[in-house]
PDB file of N, CA and C in Angstrom:
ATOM      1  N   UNK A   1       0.829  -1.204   0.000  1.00  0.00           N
ATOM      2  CA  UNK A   1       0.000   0.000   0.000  1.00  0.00           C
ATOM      3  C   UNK A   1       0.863   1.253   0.000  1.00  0.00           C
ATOM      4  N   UNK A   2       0.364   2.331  -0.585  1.00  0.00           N
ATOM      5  CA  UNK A   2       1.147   3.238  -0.667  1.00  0.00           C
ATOM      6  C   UNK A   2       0.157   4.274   0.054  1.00  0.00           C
ATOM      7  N   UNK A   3       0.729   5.360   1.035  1.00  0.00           N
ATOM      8  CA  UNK A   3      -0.651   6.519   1.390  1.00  0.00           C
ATOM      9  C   UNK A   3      -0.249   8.117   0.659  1.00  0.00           C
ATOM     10  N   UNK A   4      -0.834   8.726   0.621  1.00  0.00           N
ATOM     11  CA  UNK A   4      -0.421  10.178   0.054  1.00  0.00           C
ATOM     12  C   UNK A   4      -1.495  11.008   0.412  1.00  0.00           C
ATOM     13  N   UNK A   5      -0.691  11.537   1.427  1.00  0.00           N
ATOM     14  CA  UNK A   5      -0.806  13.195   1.602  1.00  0.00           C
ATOM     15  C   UNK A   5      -0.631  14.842   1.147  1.00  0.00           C
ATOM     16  N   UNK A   6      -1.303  15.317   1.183  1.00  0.00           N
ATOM     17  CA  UNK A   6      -1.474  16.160   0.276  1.00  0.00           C
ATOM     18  C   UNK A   6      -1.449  17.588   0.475  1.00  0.00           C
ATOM     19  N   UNK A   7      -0.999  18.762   0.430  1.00  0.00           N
ATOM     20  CA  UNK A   7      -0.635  19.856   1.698  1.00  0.00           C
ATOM     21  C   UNK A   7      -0.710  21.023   0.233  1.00  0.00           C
ATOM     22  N   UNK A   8      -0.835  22.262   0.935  1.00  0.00           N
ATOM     23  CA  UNK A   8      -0.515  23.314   0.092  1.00  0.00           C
ATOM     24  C   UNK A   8      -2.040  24.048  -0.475  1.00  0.00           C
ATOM     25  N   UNK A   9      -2.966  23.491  -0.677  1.00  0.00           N
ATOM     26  CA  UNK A   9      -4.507  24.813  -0.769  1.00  0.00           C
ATOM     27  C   UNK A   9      -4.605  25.412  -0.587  1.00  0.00           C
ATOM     28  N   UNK A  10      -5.727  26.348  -1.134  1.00  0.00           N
ATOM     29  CA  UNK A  10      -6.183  27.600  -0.541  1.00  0.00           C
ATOM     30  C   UNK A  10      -6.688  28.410  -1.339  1.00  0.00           C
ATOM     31  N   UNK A  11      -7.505  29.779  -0.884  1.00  0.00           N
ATOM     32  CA  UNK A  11      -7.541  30.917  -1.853  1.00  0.00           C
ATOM     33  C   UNK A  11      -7.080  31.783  -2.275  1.00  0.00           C
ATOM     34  N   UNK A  12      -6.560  32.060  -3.742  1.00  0.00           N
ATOM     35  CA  UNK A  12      -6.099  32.803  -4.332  1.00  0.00           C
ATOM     36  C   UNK A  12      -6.579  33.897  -5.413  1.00  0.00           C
ATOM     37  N   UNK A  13      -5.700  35.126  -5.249  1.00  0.00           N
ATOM     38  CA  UNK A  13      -6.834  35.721  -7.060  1.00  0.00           C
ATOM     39  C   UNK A  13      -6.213  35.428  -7.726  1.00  0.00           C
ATOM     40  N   UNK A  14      -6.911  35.626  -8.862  1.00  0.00           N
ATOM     41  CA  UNK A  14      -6.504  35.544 -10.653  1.00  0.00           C
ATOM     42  C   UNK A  14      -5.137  36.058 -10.553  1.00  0.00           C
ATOM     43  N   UNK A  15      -4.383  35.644 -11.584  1.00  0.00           N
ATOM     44  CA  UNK A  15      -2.994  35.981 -11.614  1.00  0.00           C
ATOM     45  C   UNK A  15      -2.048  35.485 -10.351  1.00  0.00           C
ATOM     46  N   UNK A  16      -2.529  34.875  -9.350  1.00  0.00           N
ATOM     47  CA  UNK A  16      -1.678  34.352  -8.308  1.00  0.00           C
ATOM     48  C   UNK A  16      -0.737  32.806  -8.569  1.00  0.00           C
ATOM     49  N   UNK A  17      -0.403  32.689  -7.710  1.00  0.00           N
ATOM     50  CA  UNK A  17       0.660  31.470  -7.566  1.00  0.00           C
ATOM     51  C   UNK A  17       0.107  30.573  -5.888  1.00  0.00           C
ATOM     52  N   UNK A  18       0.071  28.970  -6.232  1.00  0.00           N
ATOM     53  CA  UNK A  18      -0.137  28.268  -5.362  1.00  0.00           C
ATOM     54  C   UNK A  18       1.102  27.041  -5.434  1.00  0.00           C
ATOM     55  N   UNK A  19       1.596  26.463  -4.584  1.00  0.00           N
ATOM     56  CA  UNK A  19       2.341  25.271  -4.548  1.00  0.00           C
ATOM     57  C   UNK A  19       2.088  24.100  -3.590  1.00  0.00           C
ATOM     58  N   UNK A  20       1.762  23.192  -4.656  1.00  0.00           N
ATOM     59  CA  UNK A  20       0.968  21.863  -3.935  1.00  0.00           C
ATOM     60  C   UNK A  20       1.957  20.893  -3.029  1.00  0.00           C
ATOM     61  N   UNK A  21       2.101  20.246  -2.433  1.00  0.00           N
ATOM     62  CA  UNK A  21       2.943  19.355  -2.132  1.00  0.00           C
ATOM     63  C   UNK A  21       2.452  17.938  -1.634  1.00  0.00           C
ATOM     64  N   UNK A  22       3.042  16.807  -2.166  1.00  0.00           N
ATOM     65  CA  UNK A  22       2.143  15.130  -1.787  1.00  0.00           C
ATOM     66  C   UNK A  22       3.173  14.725  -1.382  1.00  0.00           C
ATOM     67  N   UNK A  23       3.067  13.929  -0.110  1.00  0.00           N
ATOM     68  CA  UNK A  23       4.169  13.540   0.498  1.00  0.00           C
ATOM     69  C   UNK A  23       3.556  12.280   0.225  1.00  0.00           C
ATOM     70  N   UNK A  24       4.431  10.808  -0.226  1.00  0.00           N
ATOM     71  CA  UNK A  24       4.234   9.896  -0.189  1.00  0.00           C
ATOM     72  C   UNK A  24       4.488   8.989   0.874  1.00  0.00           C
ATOM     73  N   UNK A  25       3.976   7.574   1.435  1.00  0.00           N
ATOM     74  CA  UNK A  25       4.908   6.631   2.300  1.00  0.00           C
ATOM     75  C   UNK A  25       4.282   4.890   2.421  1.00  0.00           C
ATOM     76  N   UNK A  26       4.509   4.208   2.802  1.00  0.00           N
ATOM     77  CA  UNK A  26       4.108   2.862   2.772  1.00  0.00           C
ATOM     78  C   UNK A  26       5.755   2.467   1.591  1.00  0.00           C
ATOM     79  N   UNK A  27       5.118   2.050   0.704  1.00  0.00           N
ATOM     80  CA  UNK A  27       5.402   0.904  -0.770  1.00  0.00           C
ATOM     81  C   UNK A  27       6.238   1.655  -1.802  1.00  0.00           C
ATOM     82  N   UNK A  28       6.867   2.931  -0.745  1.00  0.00           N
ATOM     83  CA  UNK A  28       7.331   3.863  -1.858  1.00  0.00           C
ATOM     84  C   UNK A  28       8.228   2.998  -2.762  1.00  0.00           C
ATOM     85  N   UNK A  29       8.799   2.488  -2.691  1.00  0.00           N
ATOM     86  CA  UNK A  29      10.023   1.548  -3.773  1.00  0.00           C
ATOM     87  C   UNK A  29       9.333   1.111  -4.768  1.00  0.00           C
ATOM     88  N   UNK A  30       8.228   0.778  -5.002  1.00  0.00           N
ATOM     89  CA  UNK A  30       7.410   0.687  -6.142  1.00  0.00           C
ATOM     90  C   UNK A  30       6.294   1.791  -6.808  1.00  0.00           C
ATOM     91  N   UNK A  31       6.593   2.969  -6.471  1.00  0.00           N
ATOM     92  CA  UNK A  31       5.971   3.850  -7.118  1.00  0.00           C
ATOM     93  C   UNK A  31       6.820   3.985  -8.840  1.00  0.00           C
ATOM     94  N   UNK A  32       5.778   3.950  -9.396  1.00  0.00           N
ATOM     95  CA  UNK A  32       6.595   4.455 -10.996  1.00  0.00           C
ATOM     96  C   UNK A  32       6.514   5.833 -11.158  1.00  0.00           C
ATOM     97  N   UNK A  33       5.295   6.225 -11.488  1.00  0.00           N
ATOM     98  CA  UNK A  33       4.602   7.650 -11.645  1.00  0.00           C
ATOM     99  C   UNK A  33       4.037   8.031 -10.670  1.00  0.00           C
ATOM    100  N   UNK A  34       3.980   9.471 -10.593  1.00  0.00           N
ATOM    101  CA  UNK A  34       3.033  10.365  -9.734  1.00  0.00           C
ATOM    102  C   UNK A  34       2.899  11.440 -10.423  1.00  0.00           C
ATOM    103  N   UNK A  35       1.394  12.322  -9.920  1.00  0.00           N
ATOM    104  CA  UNK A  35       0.495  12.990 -10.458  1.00  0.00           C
ATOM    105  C   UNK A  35      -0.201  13.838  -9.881  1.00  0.00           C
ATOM    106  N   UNK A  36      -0.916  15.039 -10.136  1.00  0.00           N
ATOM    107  CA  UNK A  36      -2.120  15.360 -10.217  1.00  0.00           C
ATOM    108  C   UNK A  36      -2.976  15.413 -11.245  1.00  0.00           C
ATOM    109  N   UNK A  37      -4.128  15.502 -10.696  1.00  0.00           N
ATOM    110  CA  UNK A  37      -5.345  15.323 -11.148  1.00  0.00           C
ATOM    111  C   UNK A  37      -6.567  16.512 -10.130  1.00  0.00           C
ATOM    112  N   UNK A  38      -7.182  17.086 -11.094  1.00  0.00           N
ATOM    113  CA  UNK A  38      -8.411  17.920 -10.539  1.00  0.00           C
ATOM    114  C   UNK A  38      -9.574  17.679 -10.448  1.00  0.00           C
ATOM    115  N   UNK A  39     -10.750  17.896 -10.224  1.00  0.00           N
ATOM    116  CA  UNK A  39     -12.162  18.027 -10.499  1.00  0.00           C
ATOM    117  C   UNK A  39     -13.027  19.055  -9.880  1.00  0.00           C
ATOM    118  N   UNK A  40     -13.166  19.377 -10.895  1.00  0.00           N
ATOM    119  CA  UNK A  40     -13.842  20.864 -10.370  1.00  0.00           C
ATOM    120  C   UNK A  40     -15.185  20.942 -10.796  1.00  0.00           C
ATOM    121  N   UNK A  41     -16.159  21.793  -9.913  1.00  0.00           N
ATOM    122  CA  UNK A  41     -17.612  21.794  -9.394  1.00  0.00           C
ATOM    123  C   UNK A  41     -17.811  20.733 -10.832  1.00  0.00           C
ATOM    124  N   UNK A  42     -18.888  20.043 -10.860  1.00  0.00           N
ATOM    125  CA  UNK A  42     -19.877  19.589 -11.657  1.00  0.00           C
ATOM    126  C   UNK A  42     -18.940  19.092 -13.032  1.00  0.00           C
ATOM    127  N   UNK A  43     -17.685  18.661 -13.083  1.00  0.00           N
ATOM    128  CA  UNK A  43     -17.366  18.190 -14.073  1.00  0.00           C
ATOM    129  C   UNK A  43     -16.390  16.586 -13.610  1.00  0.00           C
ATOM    130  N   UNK A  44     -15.642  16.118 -14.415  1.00  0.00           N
ATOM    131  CA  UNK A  44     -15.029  14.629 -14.623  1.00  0.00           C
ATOM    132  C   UNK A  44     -13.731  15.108 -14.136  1.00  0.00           C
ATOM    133  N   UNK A  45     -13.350  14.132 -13.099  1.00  0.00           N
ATOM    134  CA  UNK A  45     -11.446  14.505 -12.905  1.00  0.00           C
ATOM    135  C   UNK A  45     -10.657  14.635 -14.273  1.00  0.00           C
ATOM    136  N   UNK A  46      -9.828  14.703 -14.162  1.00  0.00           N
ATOM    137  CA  UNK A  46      -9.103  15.238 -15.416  1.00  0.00           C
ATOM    138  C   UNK A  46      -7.713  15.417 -14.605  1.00  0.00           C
ATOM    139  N   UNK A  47      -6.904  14.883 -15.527  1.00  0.00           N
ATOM    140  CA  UNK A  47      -5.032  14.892 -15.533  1.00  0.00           C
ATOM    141  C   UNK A  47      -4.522  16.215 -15.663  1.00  0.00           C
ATOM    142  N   UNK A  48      -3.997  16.605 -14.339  1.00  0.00           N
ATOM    143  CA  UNK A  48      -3.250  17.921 -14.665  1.00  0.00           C
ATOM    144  C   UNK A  48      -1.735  18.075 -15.244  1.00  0.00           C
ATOM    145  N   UNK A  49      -1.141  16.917 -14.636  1.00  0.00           N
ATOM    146  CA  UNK A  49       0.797  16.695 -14.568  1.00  0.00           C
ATOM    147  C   UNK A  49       1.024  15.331 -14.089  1.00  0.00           C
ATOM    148  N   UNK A  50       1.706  14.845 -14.583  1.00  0.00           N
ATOM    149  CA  UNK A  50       2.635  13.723 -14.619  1.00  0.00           C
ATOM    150  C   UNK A  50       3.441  13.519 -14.417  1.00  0.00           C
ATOM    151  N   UNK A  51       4.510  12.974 -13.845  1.00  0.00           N
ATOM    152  CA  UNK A  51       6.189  12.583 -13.757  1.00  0.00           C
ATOM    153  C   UNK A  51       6.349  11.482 -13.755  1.00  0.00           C
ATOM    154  N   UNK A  52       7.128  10.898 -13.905  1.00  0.00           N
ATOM    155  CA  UNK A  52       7.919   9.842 -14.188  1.00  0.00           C
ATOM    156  C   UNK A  52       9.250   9.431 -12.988  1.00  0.00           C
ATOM    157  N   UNK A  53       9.752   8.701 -12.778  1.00  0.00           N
ATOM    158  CA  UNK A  53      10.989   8.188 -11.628  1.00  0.00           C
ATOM    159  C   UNK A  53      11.884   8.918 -12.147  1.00  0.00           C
ATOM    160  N   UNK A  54      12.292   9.040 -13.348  1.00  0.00           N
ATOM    161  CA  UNK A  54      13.266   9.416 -14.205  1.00  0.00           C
ATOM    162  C   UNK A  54      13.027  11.043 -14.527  1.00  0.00           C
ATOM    163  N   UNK A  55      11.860  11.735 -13.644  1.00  0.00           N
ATOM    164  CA  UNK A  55      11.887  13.213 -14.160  1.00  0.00           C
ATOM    165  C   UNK A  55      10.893  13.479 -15.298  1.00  0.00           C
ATOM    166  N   UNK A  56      10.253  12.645 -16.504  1.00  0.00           N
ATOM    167  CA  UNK A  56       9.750  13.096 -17.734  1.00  0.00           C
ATOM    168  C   UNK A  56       8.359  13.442 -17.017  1.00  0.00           C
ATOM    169  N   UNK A  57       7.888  14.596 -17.724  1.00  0.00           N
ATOM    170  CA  UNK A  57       6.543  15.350 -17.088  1.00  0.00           C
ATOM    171  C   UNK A  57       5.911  15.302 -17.912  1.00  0.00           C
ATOM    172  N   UNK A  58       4.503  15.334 -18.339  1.00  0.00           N
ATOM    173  CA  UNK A  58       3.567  15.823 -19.501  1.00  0.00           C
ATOM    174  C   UNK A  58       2.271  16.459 -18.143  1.00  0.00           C
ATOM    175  N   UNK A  59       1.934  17.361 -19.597  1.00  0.00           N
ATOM    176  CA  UNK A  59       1.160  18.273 -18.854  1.00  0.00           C
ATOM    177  C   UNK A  59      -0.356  18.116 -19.506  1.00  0.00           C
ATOM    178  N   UNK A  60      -1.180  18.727 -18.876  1.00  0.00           N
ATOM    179  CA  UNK A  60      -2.558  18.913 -19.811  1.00  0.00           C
ATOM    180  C   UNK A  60      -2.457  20.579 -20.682  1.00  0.00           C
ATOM    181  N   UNK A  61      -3.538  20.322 -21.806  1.00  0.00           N
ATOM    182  CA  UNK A  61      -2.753  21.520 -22.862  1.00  0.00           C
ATOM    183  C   UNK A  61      -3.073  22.700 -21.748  1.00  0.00           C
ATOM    184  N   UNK A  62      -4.671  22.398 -20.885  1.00  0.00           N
ATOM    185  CA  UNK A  62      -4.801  23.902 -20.218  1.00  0.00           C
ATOM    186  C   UNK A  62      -3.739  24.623 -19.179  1.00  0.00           C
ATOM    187  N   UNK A  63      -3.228  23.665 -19.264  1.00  0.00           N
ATOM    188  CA  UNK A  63      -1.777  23.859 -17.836  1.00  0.00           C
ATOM    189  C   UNK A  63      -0.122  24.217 -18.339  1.00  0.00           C
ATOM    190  N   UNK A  64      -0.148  24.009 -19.837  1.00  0.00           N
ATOM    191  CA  UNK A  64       0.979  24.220 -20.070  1.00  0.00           C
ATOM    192  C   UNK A  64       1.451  25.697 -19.812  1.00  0.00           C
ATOM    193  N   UNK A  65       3.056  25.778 -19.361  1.00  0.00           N
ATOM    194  CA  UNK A  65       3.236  26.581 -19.283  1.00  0.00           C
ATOM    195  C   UNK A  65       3.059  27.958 -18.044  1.00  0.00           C
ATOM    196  N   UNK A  66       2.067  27.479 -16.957  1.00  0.00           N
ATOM    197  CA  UNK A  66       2.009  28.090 -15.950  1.00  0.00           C
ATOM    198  C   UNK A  66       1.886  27.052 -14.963  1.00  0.00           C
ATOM    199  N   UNK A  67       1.846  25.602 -15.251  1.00  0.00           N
ATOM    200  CA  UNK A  67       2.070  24.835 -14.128  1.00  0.00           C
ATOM    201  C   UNK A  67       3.459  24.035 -14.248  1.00  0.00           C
ATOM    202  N   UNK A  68       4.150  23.521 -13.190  1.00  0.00           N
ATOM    203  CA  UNK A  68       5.373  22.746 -13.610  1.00  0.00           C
ATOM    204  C   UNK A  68       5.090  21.292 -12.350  1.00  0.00           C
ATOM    205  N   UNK A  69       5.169  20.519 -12.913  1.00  0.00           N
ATOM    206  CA  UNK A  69       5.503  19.342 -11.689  1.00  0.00           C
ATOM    207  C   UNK A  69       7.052  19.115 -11.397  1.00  0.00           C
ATOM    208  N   UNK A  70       7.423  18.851  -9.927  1.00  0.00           N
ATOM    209  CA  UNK A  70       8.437  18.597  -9.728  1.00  0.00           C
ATOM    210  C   UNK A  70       8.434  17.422  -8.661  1.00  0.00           C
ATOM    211  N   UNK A  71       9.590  16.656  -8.827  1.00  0.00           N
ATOM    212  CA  UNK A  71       9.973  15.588  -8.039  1.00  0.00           C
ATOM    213  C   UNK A  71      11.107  15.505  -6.817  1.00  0.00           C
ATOM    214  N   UNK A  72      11.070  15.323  -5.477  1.00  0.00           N
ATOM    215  CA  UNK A  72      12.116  14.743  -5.178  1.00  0.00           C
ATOM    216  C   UNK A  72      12.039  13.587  -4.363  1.00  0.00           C
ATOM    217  N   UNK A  73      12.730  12.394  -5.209  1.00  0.00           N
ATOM    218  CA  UNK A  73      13.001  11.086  -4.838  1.00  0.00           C
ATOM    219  C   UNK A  73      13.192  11.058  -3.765  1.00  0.00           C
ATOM    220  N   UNK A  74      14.388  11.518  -3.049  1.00  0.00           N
ATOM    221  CA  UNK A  74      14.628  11.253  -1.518  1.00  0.00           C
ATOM    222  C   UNK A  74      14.240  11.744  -0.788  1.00  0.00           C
ATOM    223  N   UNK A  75      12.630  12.689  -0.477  1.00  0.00           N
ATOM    224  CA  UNK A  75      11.579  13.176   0.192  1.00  0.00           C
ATOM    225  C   UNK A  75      10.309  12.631   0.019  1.00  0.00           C
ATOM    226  N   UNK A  76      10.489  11.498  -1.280  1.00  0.00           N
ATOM    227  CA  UNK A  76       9.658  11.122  -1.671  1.00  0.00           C
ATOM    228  C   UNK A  76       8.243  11.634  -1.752  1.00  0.00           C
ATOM    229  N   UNK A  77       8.027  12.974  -2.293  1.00  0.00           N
ATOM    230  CA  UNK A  77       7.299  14.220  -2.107  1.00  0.00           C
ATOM    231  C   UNK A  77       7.438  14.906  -3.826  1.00  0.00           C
ATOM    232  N   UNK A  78       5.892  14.940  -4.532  1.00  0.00           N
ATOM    233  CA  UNK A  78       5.629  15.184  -5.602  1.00  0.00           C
ATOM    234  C   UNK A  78       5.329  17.141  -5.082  1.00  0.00           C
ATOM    235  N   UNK A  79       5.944  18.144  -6.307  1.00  0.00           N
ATOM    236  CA  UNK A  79       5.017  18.845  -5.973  1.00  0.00           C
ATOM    237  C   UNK A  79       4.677  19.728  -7.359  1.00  0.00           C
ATOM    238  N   UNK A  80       3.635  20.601  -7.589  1.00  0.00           N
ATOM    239  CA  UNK A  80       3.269  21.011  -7.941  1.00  0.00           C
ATOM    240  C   UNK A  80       2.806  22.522  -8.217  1.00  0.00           C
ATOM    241  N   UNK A  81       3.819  23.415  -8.724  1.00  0.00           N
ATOM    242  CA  UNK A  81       3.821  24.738  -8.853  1.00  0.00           C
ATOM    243  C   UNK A  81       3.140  25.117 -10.114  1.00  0.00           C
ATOM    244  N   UNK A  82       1.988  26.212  -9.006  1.00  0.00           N
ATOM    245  CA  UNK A  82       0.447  26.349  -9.979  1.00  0.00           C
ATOM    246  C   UNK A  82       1.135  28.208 -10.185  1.00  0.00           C
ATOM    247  N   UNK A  83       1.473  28.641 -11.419  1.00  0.00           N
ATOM    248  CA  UNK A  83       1.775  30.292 -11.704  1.00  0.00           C
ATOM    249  C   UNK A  83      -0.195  30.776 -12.430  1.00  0.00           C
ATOM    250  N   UNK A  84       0.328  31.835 -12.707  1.00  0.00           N
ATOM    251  CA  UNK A  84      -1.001  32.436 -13.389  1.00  0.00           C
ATOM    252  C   UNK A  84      -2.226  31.922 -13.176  1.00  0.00           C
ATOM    253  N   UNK A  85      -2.483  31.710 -12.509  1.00  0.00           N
ATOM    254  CA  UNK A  85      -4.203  30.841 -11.969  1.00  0.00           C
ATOM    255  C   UNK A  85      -5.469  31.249 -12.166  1.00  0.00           C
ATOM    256  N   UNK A  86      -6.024  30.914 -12.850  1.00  0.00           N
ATOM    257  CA  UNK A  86      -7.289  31.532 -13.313  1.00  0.00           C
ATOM    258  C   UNK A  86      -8.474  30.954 -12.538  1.00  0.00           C
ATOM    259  N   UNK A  87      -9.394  31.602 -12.693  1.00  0.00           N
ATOM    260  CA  UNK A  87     -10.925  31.356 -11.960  1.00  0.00           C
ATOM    261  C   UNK A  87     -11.115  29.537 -12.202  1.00  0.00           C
ATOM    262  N   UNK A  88     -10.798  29.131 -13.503  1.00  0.00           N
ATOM    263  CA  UNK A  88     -11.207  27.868 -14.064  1.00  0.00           C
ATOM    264  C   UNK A  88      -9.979  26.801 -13.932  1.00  0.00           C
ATOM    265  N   UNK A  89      -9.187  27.334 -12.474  1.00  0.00           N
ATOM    266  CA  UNK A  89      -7.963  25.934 -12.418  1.00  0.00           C
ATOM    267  C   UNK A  89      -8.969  26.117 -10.975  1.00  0.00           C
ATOM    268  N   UNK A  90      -9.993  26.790 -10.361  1.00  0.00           N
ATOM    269  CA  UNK A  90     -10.798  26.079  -9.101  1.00  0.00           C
ATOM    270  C   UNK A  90     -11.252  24.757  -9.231  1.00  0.00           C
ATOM    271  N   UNK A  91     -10.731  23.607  -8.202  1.00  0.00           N
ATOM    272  CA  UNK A  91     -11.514  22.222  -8.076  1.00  0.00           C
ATOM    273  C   UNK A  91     -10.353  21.833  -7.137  1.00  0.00           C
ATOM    274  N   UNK A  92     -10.907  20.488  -6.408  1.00  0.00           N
ATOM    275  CA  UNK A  92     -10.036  19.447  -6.045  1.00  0.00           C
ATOM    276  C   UNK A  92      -9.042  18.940  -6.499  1.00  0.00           C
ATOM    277  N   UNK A  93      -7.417  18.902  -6.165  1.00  0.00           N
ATOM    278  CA  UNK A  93      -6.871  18.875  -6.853  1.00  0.00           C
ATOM    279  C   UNK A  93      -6.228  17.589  -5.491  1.00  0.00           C
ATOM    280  N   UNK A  94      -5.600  16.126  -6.236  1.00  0.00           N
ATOM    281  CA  UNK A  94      -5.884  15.014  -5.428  1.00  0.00           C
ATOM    282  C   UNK A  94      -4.405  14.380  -6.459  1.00  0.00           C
ATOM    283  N   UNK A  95      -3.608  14.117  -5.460  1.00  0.00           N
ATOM    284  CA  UNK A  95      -2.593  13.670  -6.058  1.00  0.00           C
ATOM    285  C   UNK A  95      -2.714  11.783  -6.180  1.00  0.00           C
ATOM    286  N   UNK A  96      -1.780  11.154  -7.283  1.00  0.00           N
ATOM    287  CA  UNK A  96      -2.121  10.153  -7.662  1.00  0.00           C
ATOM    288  C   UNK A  96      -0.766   9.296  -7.539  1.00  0.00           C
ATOM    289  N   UNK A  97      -0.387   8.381  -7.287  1.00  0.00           N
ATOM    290  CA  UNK A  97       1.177   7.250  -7.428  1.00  0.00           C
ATOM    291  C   UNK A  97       0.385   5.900  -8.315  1.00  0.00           C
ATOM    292  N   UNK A  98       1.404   6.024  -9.054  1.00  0.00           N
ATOM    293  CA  UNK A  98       1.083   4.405  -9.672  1.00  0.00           C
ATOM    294  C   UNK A  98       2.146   3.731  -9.603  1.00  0.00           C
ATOM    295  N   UNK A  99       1.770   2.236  -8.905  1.00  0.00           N
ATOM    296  CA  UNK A  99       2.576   1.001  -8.852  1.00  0.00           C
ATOM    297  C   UNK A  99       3.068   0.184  -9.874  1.00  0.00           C
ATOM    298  N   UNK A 100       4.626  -0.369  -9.718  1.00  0.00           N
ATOM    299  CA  UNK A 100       4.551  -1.425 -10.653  1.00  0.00           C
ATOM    300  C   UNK A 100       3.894  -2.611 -11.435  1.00  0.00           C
ATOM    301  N   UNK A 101       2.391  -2.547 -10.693  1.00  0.00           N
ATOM    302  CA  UNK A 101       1.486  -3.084 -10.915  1.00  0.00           C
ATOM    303  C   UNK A 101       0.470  -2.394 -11.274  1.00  0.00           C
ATOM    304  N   UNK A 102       0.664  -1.339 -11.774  1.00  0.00           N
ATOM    305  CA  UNK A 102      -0.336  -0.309 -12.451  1.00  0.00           C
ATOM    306  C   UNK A 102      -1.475   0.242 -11.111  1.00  0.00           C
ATOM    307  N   UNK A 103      -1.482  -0.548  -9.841  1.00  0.00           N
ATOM    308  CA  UNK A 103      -2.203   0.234  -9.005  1.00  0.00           C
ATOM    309  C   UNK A 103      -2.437   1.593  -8.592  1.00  0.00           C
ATOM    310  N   UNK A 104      -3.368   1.969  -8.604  1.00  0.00           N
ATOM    311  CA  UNK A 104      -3.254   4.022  -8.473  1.00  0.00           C
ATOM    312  C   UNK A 104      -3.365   3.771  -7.113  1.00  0.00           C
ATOM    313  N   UNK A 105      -3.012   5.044  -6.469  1.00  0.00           N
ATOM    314  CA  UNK A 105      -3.492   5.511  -5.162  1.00  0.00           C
ATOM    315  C   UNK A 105      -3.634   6.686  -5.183  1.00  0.00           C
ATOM    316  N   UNK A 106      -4.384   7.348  -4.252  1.00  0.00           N
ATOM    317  CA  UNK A 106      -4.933   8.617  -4.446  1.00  0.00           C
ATOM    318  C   UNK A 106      -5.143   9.019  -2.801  1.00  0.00           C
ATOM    319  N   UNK A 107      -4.793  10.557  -2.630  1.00  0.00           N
ATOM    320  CA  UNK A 107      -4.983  11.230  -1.585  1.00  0.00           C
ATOM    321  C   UNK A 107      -6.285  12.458  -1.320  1.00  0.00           C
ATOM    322  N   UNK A 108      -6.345  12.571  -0.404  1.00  0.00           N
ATOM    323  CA  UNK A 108      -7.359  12.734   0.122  1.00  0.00           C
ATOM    324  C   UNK A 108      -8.372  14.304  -0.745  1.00  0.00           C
ATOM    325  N   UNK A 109      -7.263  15.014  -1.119  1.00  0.00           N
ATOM    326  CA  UNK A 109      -7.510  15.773  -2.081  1.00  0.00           C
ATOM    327  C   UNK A 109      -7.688  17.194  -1.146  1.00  0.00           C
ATOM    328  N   UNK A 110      -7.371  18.283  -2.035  1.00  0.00           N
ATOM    329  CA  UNK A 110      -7.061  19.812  -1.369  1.00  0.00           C
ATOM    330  C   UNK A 110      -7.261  20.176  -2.399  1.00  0.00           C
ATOM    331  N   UNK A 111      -8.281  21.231  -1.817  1.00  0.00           N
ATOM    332  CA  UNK A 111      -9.652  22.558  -2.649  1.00  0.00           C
ATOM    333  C   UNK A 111      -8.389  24.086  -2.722  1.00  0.00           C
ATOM    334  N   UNK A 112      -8.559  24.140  -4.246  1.00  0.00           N
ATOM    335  CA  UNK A 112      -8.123  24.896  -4.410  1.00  0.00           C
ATOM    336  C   UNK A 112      -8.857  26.666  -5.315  1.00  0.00           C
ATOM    337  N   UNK A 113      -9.084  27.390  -4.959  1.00  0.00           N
ATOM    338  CA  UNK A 113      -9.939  28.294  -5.072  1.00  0.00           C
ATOM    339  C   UNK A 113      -9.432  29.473  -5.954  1.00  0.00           C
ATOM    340  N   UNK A 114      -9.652  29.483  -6.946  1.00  0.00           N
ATOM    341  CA  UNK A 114      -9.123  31.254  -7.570  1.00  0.00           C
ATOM    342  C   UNK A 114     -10.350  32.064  -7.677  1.00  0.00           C
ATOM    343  N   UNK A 115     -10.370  33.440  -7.281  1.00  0.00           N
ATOM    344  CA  UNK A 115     -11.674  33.989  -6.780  1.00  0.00           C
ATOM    345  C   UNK A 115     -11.071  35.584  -6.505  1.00  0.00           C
ATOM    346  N   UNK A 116     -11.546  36.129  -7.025  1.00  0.00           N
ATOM    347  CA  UNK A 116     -10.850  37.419  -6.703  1.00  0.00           C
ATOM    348  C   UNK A 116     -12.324  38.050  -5.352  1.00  0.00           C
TER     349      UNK A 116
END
């Protein structure tokens, strides 16, 4: 089992900056990937950022460019630097690890608000 915690929410205005942070622990030696993922009021989660063990990131197109994912292995702690934030990056934003066995895990998730 792997658990992930999830730190860093809150409200912000338009044009602000937020930084997420998922601390991982259990099964860490078999994590491959980690992630976020959002869902916001009344719509389908949706993939924000990706990484890889090895560093490779992909992003979603609405995120390019003002979000960055970052990794560090030996904190075993994903995080997630949100720049330029608009009204429409508001939702749950719930970080994700996948196992060598393709198992996801998912944390508890932190509301994130742009709202002037």
């Amino acid at each position: 089992q792997v658990q992930l915690v999830e730190s860093g929410g809150g409200l912000v205005q338009p044009g602000g900056s937020l930084r997420l942070s998922c601390a991982a622990s259990g099964r860490i030696f078999s994590i491959t990937g980690m992630g976020w993922y959002r869902r916001a009021p009344g719509k389908e989660r949706e993939l924000v950022a990706v990484i890889t063990n090895i560093g490779t990131a992909n992003y979603a197109d609405s995120v390019k460019g003002r979000f960055t994912i970052s990794r560090d292995n030996a904190k075993n702690t994903v995080f997630l630097q949100m720049n330029s934030l608009k009204p429409e990056d508001t939702a749950v934003y719930y970080c994700n690890a996948m196992d060598q066995l393709f198992q996801n895990y998912w944390g508890q998730g932190t509301q994130v608000t742009i709202s002037s």
